[in-house]
C-alpha atoms as a PDB file:
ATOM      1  CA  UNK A   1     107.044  96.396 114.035  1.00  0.00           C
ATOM      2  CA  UNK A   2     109.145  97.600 116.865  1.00  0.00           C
ATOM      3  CA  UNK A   3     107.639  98.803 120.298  1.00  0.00           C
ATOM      4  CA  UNK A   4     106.208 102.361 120.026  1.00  0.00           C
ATOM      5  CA  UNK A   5     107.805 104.967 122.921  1.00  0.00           C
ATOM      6  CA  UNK A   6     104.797 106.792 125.003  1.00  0.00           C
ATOM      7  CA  UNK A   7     104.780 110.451 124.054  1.00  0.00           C
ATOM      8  CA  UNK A   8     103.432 113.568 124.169  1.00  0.00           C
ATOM      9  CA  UNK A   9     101.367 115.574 121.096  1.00  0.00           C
ATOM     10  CA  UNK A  10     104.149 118.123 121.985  1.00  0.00           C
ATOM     11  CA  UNK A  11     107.055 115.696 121.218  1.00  0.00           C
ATOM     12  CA  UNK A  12     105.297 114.080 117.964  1.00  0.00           C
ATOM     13  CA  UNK A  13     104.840 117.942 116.613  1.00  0.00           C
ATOM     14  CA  UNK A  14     108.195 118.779 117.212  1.00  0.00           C
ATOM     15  CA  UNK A  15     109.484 116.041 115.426  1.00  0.00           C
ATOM     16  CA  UNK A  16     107.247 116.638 112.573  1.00  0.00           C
ATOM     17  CA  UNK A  17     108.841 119.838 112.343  1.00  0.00           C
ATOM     18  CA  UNK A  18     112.509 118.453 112.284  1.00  0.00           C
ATOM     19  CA  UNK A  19     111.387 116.398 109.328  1.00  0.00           C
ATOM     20  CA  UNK A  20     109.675 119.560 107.119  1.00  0.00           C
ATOM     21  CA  UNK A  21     106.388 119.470 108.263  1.00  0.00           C
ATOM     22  CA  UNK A  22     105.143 122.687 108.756  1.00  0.00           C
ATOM     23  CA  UNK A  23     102.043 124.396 110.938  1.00  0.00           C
ATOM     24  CA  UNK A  24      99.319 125.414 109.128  1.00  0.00           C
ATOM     25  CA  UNK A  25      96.474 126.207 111.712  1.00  0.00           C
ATOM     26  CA  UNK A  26      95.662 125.249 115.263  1.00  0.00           C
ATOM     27  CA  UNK A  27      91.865 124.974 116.216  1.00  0.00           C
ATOM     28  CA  UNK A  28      90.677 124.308 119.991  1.00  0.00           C
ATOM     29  CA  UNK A  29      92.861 121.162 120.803  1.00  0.00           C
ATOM     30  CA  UNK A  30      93.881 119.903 117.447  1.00  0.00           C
ATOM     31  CA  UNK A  31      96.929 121.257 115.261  1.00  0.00           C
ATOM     32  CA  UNK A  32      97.219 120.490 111.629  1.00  0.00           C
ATOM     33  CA  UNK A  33     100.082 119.891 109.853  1.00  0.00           C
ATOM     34  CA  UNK A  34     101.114 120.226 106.369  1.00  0.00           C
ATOM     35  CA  UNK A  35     104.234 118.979 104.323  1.00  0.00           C
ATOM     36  CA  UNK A  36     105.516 119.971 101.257  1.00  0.00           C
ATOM     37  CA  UNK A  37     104.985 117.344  99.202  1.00  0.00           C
ATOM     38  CA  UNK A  38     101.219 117.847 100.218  1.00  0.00           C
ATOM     39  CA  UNK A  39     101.095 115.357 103.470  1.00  0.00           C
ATOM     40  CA  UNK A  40      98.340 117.061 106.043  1.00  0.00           C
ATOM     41  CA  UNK A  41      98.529 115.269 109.710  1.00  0.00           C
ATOM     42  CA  UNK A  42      95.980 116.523 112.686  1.00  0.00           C
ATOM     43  CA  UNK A  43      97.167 115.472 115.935  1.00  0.00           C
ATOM     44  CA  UNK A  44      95.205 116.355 118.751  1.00  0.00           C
ATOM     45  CA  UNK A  45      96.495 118.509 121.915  1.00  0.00           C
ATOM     46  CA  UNK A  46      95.573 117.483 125.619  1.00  0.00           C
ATOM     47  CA  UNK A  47      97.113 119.111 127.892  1.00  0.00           C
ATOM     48  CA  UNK A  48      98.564 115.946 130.474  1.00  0.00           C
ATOM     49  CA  UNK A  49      97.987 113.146 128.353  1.00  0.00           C
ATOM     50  CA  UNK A  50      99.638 110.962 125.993  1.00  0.00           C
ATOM     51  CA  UNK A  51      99.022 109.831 122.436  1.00  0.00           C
ATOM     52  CA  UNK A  52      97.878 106.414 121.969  1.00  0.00           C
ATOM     53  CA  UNK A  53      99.582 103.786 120.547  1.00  0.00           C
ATOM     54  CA  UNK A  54      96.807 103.119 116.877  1.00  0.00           C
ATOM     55  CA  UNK A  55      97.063 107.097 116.555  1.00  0.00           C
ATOM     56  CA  UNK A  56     100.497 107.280 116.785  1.00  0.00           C
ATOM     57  CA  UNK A  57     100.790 104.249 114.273  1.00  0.00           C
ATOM     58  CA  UNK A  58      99.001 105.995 111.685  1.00  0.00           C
ATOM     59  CA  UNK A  59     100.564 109.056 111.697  1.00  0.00           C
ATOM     60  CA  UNK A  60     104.164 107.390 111.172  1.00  0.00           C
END
């Protein structure tokens, strides 16, 4: 498996978007997303930090 970049919650949402996923409700710190094939992903929001490296595994 190749090296996964450092990102944001910002950058992993917006490409989420790009690829149909669409946002279906924000609570607190977490925003869930929902494709149209039926997919839900909840990725959580901190301001300043990054996502780590098992999270971002398992939502790719």
């Amino acid at each position: 498996m190749p090296k996964l970049p450092t990102v944001t919650a910002k950058q992993v949402i917006s490409v989420l978007e790009k690829v149909g996923f669409e946002i279906v409700r924000q609570r607190e710190s977490h925003v869930r997303l929902k494709h149209t094939d039926s997919r839900v992903v909840t990725i959580p929001v901190h301001l300043g930090r990054n996502l780590g490296k098992g999270l971002l595994r398992k939502i790719f």
